[in-house]
N, C-alpha and C. Protein backbone atom coordinates (compact mmCIF):
# COMPACT_ATOMS: atom_id res chain seq x y z
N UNK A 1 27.82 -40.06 -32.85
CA UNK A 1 26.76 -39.56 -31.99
C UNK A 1 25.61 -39.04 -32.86
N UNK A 2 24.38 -39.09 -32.73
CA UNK A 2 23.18 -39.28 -33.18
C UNK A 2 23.31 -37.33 -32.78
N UNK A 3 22.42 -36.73 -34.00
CA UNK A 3 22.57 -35.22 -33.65
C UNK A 3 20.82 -34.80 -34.09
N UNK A 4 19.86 -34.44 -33.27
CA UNK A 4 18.85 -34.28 -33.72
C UNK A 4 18.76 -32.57 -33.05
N UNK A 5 17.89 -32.05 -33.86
CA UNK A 5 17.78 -30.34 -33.72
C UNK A 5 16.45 -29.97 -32.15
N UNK A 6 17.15 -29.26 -31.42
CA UNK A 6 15.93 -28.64 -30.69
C UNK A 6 15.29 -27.85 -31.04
N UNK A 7 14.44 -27.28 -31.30
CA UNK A 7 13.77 -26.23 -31.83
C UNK A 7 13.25 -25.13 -30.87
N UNK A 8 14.10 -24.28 -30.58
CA UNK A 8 13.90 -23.21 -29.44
C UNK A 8 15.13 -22.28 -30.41
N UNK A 9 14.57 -20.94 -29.84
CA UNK A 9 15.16 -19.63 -29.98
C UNK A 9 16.04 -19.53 -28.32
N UNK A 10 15.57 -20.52 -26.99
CA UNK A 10 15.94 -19.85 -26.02
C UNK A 10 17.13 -20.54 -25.55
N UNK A 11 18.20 -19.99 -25.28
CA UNK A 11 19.16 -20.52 -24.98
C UNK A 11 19.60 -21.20 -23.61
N UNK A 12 19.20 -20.40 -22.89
CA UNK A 12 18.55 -21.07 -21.57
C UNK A 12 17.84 -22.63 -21.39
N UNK A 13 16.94 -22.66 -22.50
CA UNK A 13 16.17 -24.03 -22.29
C UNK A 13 17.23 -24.78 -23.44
N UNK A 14 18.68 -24.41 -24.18
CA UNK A 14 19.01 -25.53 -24.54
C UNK A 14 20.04 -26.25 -24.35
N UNK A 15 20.76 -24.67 -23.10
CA UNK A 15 21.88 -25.64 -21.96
C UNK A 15 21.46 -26.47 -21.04
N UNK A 16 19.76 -25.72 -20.84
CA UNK A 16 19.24 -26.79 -19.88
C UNK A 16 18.89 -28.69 -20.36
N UNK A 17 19.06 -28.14 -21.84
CA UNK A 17 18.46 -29.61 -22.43
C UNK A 17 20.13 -30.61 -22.23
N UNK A 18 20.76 -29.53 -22.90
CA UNK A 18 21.84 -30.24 -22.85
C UNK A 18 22.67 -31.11 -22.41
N UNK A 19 22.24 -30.45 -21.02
CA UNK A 19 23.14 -31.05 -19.60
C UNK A 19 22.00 -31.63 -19.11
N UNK A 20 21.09 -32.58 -19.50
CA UNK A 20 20.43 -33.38 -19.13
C UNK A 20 20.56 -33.97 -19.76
N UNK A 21 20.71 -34.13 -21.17
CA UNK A 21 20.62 -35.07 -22.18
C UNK A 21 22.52 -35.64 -21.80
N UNK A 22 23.53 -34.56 -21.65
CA UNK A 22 24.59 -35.73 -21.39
C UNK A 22 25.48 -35.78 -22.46
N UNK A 23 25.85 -37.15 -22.99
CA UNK A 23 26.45 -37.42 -24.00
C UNK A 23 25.96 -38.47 -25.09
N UNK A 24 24.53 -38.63 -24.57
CA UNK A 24 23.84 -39.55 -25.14
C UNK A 24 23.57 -38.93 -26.43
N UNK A 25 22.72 -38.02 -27.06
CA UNK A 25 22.77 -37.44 -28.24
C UNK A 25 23.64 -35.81 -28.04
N UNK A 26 23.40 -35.70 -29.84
CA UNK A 26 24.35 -34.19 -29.96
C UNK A 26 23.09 -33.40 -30.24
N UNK A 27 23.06 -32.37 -28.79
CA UNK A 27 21.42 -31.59 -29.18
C UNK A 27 21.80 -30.49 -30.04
N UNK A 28 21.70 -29.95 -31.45
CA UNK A 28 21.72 -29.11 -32.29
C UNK A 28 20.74 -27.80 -31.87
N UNK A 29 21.10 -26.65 -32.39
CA UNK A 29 20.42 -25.64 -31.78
C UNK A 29 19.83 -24.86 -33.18
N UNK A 30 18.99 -24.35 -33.09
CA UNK A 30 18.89 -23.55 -34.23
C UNK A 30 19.53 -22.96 -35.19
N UNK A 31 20.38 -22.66 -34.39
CA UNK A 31 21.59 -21.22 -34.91
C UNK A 31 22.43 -22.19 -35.71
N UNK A 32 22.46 -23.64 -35.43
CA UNK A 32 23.39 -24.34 -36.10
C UNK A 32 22.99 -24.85 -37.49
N UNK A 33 21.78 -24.60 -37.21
CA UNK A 33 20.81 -25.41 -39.07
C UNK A 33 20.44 -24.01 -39.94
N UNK A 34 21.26 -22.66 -39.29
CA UNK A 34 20.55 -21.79 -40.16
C UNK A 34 19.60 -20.94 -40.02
N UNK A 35 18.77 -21.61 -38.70
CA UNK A 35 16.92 -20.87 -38.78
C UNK A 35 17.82 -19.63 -37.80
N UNK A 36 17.01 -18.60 -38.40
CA UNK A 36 17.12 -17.85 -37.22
C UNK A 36 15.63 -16.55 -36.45
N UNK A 37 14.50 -17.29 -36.91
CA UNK A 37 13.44 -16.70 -37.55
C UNK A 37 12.62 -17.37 -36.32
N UNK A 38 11.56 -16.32 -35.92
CA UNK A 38 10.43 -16.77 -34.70
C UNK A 38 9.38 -18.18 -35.41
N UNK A 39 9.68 -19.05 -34.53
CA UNK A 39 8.66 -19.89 -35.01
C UNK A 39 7.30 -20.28 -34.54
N UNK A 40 6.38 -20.15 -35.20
CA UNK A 40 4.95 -19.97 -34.96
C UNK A 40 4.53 -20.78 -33.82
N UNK A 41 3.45 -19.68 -33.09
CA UNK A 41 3.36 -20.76 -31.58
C UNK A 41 2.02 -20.41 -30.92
N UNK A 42 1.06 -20.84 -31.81
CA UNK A 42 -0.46 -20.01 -31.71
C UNK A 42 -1.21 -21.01 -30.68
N UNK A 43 -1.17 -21.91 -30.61
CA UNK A 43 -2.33 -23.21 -30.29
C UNK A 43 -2.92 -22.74 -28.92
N UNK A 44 -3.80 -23.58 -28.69
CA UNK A 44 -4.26 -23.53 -26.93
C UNK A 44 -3.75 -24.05 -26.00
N UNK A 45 -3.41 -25.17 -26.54
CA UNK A 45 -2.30 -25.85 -25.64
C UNK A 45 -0.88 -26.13 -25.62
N UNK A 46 -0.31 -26.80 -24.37
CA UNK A 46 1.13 -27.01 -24.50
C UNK A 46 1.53 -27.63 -25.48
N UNK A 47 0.49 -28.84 -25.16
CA UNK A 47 1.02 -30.63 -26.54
C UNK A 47 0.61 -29.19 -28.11
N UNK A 48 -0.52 -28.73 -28.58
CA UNK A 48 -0.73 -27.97 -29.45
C UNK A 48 0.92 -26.90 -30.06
N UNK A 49 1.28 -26.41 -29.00
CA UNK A 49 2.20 -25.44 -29.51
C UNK A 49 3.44 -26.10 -29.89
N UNK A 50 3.94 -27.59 -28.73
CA UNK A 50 4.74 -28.19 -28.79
C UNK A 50 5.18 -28.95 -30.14
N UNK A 51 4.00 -29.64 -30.83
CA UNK A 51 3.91 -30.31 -31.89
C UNK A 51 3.84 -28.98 -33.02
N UNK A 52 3.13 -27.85 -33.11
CA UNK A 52 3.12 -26.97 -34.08
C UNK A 52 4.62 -26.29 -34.74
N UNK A 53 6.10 -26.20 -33.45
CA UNK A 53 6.93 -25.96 -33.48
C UNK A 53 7.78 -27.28 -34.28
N UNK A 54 7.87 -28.44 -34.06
CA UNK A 54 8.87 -29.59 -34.03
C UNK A 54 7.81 -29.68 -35.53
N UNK A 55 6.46 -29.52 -35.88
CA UNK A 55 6.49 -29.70 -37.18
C UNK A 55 6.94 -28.49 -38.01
N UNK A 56 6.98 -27.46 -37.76
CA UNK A 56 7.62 -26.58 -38.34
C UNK A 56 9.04 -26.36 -38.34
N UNK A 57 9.49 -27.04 -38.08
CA UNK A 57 11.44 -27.82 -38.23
C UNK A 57 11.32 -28.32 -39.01
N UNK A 58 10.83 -29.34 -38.95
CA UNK A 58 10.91 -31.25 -39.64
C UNK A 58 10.47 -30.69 -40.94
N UNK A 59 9.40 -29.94 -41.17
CA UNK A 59 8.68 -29.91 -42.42
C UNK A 59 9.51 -29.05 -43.26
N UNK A 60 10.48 -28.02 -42.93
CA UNK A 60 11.25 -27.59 -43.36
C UNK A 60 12.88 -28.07 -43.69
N UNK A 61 13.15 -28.58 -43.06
CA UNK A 61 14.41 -29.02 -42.64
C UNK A 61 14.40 -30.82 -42.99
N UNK A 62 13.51 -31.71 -42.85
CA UNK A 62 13.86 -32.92 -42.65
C UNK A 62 14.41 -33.44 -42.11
N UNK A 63 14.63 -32.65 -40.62
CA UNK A 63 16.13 -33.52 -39.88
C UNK A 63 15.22 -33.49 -38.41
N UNK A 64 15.39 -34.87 -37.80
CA UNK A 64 14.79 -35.42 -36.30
C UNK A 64 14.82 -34.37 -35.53
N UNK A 65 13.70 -33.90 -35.00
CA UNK A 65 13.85 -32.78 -33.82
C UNK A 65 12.61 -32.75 -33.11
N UNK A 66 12.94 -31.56 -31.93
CA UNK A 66 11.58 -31.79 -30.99
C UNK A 66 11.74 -30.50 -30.54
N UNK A 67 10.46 -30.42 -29.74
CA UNK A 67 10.33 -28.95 -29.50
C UNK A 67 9.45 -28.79 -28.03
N UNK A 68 9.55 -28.29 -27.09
CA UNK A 68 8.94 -27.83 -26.05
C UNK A 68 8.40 -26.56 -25.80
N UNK A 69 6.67 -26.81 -25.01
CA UNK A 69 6.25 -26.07 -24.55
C UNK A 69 6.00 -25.63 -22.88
N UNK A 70 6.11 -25.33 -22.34
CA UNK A 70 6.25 -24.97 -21.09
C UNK A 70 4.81 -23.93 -20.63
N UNK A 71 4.35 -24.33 -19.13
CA UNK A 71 3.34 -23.24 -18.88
C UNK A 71 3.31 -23.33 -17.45
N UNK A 72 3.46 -22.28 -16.84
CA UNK A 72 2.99 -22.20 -15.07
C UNK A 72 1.63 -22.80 -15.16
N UNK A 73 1.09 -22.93 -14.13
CA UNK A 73 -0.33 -22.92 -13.88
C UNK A 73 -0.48 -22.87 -11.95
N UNK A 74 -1.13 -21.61 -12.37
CA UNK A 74 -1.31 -21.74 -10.39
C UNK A 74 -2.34 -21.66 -10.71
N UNK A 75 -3.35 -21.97 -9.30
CA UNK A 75 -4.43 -22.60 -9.15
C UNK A 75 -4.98 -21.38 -8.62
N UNK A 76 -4.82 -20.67 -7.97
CA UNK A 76 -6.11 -19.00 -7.69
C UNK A 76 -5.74 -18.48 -8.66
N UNK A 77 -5.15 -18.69 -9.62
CA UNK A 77 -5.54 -17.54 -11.06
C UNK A 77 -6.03 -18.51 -12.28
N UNK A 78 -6.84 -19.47 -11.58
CA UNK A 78 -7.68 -20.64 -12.36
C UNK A 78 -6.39 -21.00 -13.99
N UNK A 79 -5.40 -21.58 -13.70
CA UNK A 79 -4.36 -22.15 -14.50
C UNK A 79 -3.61 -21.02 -15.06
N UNK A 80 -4.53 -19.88 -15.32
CA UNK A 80 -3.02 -19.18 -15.37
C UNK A 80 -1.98 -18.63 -14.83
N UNK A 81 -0.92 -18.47 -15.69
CA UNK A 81 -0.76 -17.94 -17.23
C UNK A 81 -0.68 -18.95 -18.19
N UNK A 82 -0.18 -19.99 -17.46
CA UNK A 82 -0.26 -21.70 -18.65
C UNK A 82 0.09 -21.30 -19.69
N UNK A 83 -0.69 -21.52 -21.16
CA UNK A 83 0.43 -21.42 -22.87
C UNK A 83 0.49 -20.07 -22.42
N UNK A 84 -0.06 -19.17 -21.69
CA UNK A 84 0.60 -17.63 -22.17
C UNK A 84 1.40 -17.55 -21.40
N UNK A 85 2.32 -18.49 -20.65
CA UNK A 85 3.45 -18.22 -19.81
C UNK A 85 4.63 -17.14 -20.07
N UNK A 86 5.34 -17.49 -21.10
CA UNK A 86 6.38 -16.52 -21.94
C UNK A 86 5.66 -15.16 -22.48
N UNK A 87 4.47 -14.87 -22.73
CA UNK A 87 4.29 -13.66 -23.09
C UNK A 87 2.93 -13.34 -22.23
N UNK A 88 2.86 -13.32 -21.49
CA UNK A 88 2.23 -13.20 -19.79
C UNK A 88 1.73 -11.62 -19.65
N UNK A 89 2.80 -11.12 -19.73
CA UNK A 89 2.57 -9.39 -20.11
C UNK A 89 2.45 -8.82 -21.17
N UNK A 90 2.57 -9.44 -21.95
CA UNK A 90 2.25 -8.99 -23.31
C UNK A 90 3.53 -9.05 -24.35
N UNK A 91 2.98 -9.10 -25.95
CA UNK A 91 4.02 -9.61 -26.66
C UNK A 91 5.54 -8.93 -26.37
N UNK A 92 6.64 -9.68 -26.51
CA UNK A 92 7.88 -8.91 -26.66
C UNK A 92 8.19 -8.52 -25.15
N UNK A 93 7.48 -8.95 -24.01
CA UNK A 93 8.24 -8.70 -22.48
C UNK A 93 9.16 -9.66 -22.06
N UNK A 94 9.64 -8.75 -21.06
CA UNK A 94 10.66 -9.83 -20.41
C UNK A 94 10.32 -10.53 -19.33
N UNK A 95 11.27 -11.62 -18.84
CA UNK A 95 10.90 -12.21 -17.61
C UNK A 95 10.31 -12.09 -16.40
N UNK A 96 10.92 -10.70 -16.31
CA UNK A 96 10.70 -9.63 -15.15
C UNK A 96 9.76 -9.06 -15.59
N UNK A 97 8.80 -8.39 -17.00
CA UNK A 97 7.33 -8.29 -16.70
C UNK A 97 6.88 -9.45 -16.20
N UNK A 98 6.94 -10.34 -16.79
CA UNK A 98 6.17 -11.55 -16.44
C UNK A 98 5.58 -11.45 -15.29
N UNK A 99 7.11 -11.46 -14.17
CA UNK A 99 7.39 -11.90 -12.75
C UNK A 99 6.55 -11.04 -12.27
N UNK A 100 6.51 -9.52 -12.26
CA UNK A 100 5.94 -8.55 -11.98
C UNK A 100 4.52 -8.64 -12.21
N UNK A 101 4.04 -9.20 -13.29
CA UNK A 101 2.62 -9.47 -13.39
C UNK A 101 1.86 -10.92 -12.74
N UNK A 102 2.96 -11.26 -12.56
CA UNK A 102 2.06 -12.52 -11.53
C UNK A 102 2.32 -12.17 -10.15
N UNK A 103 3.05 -11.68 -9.25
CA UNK A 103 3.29 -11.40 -8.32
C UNK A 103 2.09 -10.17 -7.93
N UNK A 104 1.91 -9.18 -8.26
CA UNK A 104 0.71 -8.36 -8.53
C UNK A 104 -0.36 -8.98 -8.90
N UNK A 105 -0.84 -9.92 -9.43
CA UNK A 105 -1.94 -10.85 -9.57
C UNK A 105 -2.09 -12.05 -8.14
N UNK A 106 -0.87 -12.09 -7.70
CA UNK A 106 -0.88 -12.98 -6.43
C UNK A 106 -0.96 -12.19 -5.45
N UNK A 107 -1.21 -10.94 -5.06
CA UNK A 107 -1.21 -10.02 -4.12
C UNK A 107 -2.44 -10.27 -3.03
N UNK A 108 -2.23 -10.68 -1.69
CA UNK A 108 -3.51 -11.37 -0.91
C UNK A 108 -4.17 -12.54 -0.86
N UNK A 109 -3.81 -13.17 -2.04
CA UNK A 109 -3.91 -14.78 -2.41
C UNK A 109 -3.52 -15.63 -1.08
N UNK A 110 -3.88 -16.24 -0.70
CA UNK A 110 -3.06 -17.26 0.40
C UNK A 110 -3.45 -18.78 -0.40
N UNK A 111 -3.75 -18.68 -1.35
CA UNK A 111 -3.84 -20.52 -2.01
C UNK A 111 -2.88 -19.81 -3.05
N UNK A 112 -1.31 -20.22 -2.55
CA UNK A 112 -0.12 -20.11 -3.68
C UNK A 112 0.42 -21.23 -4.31
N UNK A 113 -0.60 -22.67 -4.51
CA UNK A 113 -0.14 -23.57 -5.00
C UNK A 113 0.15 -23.38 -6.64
N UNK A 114 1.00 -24.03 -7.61
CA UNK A 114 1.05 -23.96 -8.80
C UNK A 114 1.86 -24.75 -9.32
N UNK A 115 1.85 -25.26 -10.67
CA UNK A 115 2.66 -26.13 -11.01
C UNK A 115 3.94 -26.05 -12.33
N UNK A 116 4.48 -26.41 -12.64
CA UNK A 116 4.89 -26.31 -13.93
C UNK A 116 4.87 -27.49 -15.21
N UNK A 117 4.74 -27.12 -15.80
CA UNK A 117 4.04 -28.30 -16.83
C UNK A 117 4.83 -28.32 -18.17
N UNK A 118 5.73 -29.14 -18.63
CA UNK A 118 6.66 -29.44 -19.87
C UNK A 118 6.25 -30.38 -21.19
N UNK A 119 5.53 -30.10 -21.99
CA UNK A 119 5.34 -30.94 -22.82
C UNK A 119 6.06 -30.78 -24.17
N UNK A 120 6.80 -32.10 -24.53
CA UNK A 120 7.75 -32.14 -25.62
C UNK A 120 7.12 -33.30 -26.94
N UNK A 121 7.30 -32.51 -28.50
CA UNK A 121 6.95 -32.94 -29.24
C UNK A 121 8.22 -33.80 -30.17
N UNK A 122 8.47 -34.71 -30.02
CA UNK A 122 9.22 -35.36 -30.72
C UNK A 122 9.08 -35.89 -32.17
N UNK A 123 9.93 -35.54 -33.46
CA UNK A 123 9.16 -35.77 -34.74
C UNK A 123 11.00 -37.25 -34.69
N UNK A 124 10.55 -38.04 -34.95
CA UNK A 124 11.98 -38.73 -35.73
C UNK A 124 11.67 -39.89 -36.57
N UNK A 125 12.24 -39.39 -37.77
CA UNK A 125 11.92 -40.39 -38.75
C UNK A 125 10.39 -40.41 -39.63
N UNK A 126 9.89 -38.78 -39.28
CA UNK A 126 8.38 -38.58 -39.64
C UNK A 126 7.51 -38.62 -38.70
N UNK A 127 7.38 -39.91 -37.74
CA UNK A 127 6.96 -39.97 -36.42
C UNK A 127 6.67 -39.14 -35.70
N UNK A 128 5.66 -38.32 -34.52
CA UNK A 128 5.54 -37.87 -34.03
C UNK A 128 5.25 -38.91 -32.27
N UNK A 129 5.77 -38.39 -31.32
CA UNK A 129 6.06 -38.82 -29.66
C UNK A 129 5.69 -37.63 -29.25
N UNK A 130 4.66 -38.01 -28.12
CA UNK A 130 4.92 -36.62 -27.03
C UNK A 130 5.86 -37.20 -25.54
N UNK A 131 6.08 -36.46 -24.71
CA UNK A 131 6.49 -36.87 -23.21
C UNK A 131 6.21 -34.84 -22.58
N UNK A 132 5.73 -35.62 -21.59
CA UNK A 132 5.26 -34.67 -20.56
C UNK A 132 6.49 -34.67 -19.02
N UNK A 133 6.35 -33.49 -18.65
CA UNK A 133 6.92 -33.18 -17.26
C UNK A 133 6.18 -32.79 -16.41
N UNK A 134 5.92 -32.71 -14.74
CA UNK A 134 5.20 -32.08 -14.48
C UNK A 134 5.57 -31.35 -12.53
N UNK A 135 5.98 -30.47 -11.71
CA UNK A 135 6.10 -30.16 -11.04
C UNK A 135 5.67 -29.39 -10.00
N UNK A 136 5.05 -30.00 -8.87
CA UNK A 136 4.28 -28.94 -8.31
C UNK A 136 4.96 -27.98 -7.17
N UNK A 137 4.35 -27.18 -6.61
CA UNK A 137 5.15 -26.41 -5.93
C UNK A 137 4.24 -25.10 -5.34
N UNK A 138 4.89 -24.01 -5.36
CA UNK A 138 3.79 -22.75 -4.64
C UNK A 138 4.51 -21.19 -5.34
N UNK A 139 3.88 -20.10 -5.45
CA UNK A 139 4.88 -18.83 -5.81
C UNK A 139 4.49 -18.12 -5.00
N UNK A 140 6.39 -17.96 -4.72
CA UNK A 140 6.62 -17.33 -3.43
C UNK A 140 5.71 -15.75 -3.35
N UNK A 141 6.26 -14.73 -2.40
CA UNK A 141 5.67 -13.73 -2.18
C UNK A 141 6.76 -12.74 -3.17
N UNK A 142 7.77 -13.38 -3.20
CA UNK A 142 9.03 -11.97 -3.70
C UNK A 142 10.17 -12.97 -4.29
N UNK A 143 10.97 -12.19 -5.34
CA UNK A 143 12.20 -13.59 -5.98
C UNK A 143 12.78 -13.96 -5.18
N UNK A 144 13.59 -14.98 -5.35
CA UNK A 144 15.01 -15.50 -4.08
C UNK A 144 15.73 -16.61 -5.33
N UNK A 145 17.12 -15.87 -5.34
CA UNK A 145 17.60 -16.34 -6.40
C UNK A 145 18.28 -15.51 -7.44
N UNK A 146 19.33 -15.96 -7.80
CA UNK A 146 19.58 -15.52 -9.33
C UNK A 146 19.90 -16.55 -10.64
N UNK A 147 19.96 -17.67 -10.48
CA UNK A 147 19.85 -18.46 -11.57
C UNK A 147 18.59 -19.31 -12.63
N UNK A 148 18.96 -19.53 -13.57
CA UNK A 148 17.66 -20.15 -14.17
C UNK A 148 17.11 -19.17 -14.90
N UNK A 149 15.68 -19.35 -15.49
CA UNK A 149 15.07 -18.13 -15.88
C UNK A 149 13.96 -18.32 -15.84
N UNK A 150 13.46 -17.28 -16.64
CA UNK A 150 11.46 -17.27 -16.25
C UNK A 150 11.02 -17.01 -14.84
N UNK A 151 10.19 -18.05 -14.33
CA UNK A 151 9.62 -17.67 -13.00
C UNK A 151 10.27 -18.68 -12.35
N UNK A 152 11.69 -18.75 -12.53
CA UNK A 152 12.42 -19.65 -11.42
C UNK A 152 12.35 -19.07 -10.27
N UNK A 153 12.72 -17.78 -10.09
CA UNK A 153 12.58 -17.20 -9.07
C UNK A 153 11.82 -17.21 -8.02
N UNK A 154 10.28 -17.17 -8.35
CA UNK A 154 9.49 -17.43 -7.69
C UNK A 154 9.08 -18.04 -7.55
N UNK A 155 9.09 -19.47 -7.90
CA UNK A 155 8.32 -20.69 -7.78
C UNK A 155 9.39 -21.80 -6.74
N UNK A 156 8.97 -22.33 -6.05
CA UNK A 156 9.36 -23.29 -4.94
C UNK A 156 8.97 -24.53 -5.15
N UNK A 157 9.37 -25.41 -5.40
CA UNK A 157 8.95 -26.46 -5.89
C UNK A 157 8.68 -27.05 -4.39
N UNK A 158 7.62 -28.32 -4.42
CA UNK A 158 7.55 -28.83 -3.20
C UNK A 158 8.34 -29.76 -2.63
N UNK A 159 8.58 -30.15 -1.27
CA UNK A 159 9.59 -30.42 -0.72
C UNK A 159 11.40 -29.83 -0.46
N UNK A 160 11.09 -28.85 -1.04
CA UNK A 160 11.89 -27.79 -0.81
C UNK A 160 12.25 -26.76 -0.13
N UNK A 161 13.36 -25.84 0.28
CA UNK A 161 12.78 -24.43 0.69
C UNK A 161 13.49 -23.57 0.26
N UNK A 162 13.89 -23.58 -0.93
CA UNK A 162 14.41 -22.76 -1.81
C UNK A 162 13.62 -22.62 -3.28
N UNK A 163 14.05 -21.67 -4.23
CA UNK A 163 13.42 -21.37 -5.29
C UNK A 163 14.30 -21.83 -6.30
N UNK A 164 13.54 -22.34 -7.64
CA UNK A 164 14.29 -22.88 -8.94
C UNK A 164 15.26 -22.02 -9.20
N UNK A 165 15.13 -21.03 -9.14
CA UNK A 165 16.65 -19.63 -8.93
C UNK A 165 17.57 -20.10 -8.04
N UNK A 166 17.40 -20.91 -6.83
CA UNK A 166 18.50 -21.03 -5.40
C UNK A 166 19.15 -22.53 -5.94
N UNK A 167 18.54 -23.05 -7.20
CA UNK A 167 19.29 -24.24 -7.32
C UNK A 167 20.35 -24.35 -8.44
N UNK A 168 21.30 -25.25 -8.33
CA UNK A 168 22.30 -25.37 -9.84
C UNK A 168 21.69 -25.95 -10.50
N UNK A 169 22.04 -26.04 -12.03
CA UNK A 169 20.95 -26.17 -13.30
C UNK A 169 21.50 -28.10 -12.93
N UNK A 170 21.92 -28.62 -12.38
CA UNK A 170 21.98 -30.54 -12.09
C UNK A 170 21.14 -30.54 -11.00
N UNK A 171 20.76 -29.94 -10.21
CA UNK A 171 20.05 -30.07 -8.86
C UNK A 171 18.47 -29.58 -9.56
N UNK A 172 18.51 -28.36 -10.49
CA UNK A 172 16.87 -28.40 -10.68
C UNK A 172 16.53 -29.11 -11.78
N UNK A 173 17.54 -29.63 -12.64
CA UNK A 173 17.15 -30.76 -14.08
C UNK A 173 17.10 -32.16 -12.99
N UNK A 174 16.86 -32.53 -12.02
CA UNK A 174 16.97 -33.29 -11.13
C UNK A 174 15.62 -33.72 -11.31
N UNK A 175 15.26 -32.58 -10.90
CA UNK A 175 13.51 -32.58 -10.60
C UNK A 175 12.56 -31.76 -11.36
N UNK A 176 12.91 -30.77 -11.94
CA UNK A 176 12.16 -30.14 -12.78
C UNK A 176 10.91 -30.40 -13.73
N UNK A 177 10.44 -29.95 -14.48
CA UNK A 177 9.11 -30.68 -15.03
C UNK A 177 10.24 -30.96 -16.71
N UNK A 178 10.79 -29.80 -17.27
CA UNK A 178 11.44 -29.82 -18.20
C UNK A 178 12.52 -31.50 -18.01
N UNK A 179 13.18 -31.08 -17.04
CA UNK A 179 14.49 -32.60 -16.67
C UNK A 179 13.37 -33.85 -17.00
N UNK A 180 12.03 -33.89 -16.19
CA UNK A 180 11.42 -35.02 -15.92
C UNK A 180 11.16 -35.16 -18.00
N UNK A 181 10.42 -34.47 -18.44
CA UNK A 181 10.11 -34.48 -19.75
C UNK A 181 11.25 -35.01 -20.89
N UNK A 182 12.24 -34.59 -20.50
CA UNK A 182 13.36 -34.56 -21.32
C UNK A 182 13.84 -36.33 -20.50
N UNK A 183 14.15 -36.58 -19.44
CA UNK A 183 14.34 -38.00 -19.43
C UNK A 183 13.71 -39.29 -19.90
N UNK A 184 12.20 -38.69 -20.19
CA UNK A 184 11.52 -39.43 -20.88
C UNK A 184 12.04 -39.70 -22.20
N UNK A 185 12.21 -38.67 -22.86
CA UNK A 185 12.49 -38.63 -24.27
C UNK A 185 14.12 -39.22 -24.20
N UNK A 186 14.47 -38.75 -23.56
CA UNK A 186 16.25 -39.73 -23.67
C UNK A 186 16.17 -41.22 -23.27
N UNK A 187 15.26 -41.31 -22.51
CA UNK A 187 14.97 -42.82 -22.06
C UNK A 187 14.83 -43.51 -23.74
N UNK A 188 13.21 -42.62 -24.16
CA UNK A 188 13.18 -43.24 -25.60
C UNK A 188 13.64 -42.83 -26.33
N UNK A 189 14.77 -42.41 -26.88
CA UNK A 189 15.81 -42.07 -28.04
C UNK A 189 17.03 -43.48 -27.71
N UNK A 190 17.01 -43.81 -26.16
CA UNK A 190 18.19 -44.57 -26.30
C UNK A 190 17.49 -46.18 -26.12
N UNK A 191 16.30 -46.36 -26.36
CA UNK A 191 15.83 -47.67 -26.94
C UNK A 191 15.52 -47.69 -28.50
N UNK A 192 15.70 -46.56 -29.25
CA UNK A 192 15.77 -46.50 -30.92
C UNK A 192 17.34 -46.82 -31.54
């Protein structure tokens, strides 16, 4: 089995990778190559932060890996929080600032559309690939849910009537922007 490194600190996004990816490759985690150190994540954009991470593996390490960036974007807070998704409230918060600061920013809003947006930088063999995810949906008024993380809670994807929190991690890698992103990339790992 082919073993290439994810490049995330979050553990969350690498059971989620995991159990999408299957048995097709062996997804390696950080903790397994050694790193155990924040890796730099400045850019403006998703593809920007995505590629800044997976080259800061590869360039160190030499071994095939990829790296994802993730960003809400609702549309009455003109795209944000987008790249500042994860630190939303400021450096070093948790989920629940986050949640707390967009929910208080959505207060009276009635245009609760928003999306989620996955872009993955793939380095293999020197090479650089991107693949994108993308999901639209609305945030709710209050959480519903306890699974998942980030703003699963509050976000409803469309055609739904439950929250990325009310689903099992095979039902929201189903549809997710991350699942959609990541099938891309397994699609093309298993034509190499």
């Amino acid at each position: 089995m082919r073993k290439i490194v994810f490049a995330t600190n979050n553990k969350h996004k690498l059971q989620e990778v995991r159990a999408a990816v299957c048995d097709t490759f062996d997804i390696i985690g950080l903790d397994e190559i050694g790193f155990h150190e924040e890796i730099p994540e400045d850019q403006e954009t998703l593809q920007g932060n995505a590629s800044q991470k997976s080259h800061f593996i590869y360039d160190r390490y030499h071994l095939n890996c990829f790296a994802d960036d993730t960003g809400l974007e609702v549309e009455a807070l003109n795209g944000a929080p987008g790249v500042y998704s994860a630190r939303y409230a400021g450096e070093g918060c948790s989920f629940e600032n986050n949640i707390k600061k967009l929910l208080m920013a959505m207060e009276g809003k009635t245009n609760r559309n928003a999306c989620f947006r996955t872009v993955i930088s793939l380095i293999l063999e020197g090479k650089e690939y991107f693949f994108e995810g993308k999901v639209e949906g609305k945030i709710l008024t209050g959480k519903m849910g306890e699974e998942g993380f980030g703003y699963d809670p509050v976000f409803q994807p469309n055609g739904f009537d439950i929250s990325f929190a009310q689903m099992s991690l095979t039902e929201k890698n189903k549809i997710s922007h991350r699942g959609q992103a990541v099938q891309k990339l397994t699609d093309f790992l298993n034509k190499k």
